[in-house]
N, C-alpha and C. Protein backbone atom coordinates (compact mmCIF):
# COMPACT_ATOMS: atom_id res chain seq x y z
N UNK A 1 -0.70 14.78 -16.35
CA UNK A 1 -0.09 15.36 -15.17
C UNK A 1 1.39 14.97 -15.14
N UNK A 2 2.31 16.41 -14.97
CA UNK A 2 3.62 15.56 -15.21
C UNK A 2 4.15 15.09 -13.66
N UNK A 3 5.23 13.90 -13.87
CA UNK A 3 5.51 13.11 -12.79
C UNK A 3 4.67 12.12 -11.87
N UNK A 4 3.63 11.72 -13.24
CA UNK A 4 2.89 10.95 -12.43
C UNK A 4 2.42 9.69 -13.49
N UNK A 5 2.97 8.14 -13.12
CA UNK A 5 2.94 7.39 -13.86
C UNK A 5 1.54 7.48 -13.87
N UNK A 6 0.70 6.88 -15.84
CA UNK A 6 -0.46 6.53 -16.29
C UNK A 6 -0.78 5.41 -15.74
N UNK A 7 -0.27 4.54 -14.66
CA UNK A 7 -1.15 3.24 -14.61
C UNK A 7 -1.06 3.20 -12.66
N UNK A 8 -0.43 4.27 -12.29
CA UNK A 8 -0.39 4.81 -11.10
C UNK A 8 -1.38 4.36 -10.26
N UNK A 9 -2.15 4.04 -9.21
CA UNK A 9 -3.30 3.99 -8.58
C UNK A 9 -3.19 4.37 -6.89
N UNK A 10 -4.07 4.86 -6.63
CA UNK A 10 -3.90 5.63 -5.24
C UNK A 10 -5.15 5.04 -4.31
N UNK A 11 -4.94 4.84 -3.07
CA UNK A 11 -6.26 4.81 -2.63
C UNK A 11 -6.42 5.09 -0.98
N UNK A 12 -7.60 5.42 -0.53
CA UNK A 12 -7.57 6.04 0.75
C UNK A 12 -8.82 5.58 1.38
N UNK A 13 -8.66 5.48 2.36
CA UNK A 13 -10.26 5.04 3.02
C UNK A 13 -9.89 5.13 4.56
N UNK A 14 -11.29 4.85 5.12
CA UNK A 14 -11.24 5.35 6.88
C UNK A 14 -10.99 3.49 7.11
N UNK A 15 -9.72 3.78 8.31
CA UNK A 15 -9.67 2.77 9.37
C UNK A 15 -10.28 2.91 10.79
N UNK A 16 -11.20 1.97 11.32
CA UNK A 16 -11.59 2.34 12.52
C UNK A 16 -11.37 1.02 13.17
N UNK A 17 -11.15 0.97 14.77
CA UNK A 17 -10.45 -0.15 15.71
C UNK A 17 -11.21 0.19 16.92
N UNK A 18 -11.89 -0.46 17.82
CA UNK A 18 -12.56 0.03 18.87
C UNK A 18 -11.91 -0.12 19.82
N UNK A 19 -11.78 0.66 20.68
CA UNK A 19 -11.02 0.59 22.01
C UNK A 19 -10.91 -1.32 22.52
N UNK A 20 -9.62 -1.25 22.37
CA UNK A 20 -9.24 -2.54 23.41
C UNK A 20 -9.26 -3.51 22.06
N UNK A 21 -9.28 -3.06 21.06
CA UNK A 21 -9.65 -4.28 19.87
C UNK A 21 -7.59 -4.77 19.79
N UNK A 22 -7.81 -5.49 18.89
CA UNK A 22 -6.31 -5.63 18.46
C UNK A 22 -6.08 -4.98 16.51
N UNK A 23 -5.51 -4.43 16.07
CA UNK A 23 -4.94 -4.37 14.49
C UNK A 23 -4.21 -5.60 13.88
N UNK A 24 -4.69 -6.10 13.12
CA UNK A 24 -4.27 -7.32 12.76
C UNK A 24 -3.60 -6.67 11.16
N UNK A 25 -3.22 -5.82 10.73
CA UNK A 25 -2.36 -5.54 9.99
C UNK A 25 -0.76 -6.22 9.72
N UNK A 26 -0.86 -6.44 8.62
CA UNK A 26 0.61 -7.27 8.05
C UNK A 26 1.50 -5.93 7.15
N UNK A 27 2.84 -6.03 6.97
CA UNK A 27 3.27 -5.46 6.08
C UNK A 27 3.07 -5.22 4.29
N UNK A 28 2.73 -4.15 3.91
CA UNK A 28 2.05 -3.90 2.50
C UNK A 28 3.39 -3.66 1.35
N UNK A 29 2.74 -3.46 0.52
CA UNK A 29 3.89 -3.63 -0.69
C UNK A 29 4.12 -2.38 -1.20
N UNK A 30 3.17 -1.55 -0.76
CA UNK A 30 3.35 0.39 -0.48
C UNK A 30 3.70 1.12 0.27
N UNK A 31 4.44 2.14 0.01
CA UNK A 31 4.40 2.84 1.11
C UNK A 31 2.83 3.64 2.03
N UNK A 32 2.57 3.93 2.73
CA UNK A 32 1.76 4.43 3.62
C UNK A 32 1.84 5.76 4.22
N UNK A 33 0.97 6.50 4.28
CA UNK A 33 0.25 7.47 5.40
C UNK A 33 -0.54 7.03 6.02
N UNK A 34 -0.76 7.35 7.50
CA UNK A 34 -1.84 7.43 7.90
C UNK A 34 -1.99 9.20 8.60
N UNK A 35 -3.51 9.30 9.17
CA UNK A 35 -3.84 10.69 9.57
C UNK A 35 -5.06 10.60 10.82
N UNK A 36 -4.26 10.33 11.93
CA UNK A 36 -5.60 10.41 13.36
C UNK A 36 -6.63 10.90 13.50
N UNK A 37 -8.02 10.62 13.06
CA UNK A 37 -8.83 11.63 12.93
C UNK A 37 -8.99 12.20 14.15
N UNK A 38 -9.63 10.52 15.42
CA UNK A 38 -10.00 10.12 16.60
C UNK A 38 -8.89 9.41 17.14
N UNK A 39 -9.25 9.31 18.82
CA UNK A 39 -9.05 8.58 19.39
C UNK A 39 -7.18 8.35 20.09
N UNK A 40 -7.42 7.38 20.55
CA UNK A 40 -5.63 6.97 21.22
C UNK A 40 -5.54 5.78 21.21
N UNK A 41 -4.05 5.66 21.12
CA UNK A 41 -3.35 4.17 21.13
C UNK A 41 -1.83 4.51 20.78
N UNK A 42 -0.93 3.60 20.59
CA UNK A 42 -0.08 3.80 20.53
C UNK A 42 0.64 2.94 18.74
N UNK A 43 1.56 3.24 18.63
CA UNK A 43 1.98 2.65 17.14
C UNK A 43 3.18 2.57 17.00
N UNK A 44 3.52 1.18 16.27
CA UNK A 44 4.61 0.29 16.26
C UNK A 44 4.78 -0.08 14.92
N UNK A 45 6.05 0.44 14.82
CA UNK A 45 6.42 0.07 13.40
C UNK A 45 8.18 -0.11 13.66
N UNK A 46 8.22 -1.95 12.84
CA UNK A 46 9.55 -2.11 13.18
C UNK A 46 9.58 -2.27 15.19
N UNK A 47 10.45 -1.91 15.65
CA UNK A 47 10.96 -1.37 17.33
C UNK A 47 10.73 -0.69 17.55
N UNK A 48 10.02 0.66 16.47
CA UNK A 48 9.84 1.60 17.35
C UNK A 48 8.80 2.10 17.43
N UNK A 49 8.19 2.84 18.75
CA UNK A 49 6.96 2.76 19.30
C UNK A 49 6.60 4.55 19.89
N UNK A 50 5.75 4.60 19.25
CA UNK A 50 5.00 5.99 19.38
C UNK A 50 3.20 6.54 19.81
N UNK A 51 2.91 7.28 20.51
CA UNK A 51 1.79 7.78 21.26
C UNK A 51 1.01 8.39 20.28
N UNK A 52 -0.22 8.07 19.49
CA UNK A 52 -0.82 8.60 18.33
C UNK A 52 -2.08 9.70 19.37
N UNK A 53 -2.94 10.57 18.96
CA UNK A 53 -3.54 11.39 19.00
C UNK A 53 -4.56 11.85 17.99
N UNK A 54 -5.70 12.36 18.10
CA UNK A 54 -6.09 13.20 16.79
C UNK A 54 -5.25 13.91 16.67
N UNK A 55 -4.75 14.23 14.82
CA UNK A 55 -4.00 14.89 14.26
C UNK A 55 -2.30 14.47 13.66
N UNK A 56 -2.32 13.37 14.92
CA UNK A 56 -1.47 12.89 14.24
C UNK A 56 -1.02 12.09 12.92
N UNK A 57 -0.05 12.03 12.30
CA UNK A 57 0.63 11.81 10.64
C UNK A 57 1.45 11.04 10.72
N UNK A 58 1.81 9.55 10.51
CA UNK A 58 2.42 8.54 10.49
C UNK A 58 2.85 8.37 9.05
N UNK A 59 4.05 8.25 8.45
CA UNK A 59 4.82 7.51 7.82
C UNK A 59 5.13 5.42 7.86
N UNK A 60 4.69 5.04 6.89
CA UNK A 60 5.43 3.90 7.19
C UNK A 60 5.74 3.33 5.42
N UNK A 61 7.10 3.65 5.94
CA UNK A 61 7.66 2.44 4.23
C UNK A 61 6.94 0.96 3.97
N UNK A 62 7.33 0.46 2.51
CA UNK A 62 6.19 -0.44 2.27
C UNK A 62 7.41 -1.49 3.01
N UNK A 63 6.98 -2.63 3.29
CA UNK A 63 7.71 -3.92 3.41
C UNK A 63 7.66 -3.73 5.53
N UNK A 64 7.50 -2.82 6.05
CA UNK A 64 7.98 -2.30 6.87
C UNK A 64 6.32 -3.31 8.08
N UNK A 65 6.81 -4.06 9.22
CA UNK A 65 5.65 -4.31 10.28
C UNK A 65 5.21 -2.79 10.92
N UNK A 66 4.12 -3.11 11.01
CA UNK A 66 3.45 -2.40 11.28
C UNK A 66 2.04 -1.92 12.22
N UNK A 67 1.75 -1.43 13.52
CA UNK A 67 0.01 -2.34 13.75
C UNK A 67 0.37 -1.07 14.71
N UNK A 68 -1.15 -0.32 15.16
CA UNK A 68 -1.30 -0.10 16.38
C UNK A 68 -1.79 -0.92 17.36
N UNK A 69 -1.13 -0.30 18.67
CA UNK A 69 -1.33 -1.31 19.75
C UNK A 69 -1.68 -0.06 21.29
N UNK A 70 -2.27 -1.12 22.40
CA UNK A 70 -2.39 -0.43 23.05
C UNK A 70 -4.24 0.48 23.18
N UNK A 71 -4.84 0.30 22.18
CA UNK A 71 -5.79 0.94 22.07
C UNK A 71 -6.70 1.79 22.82
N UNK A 72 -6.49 2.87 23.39
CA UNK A 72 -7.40 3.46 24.75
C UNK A 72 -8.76 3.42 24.08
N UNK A 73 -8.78 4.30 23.42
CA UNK A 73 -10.07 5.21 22.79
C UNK A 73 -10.10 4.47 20.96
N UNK A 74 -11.65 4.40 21.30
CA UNK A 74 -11.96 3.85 19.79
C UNK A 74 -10.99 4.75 18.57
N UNK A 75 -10.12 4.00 17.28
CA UNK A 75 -9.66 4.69 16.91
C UNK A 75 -10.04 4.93 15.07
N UNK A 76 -9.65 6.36 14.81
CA UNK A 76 -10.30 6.88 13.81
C UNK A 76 -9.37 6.83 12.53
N UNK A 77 -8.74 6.74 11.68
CA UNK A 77 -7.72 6.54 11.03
C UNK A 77 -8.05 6.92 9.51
N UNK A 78 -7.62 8.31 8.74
CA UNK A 78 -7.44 8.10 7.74
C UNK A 78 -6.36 7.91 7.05
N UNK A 79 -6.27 6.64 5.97
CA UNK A 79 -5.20 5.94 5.65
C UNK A 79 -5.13 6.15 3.96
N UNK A 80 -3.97 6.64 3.41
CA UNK A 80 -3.23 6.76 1.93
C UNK A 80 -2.65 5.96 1.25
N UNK A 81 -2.70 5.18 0.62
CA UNK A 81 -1.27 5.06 -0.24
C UNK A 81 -1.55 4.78 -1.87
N UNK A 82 -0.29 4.15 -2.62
CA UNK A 82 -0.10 4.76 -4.50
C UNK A 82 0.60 3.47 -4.19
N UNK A 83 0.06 2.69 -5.43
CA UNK A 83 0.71 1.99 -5.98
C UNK A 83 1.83 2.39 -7.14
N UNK A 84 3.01 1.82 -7.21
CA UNK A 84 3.68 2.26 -8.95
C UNK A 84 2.73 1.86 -9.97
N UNK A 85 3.12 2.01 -11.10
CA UNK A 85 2.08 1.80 -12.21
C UNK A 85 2.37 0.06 -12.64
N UNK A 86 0.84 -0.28 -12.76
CA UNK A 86 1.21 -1.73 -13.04
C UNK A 86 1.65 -2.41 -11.86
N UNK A 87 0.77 -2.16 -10.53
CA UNK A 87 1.19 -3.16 -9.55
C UNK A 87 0.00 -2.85 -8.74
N UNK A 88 -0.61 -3.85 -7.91
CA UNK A 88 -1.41 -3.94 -7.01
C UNK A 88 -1.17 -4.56 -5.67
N UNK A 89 -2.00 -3.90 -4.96
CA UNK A 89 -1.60 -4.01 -3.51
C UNK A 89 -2.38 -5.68 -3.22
């Protein structure tokens, strides 16, 4: 596949947080997607602070704090990211 390093690795899986829980998430060494399946809360990355939803699509650079907060509604989260080749998260 062109433009895509051979030692590349990608990976994705469901995050779920139950209403009122806390995210104990630290900053990763990847960059990130996430994708709202469920639910509400709000999300903080760095200072700045945003109202998530189903459907919503979050960006976050790697090195970057990061956590939702606020938690109304149990939350549903599918989460992305790629390592470069020859590095693990």
């Amino acid at each position: 596949m062109a433009g895509v390093h051979p030692r590349a690795q990608s990976l994705c899986g469901l995050y779920g947080i139950p209403a009122g829980d806390q995210d104990p998430q630290s900053p990763h060494d990847t960059d990130e997607v996430y994708y709202v399946l469920e639910g509400g809360a709000s999300f903080l990355v760095e200072d700045q602070r945003m109202d998530v939803q189903p459907g919503s699509v979050l960006f976050v650079a790697k090195g970057k704090n990061h956590r939702f907060v606020d938690i109304a509604e149990d939350l549903s989260v599918l989460f992305f990211f790629a390592t470069p080749g020859g590095s693990t998260t």
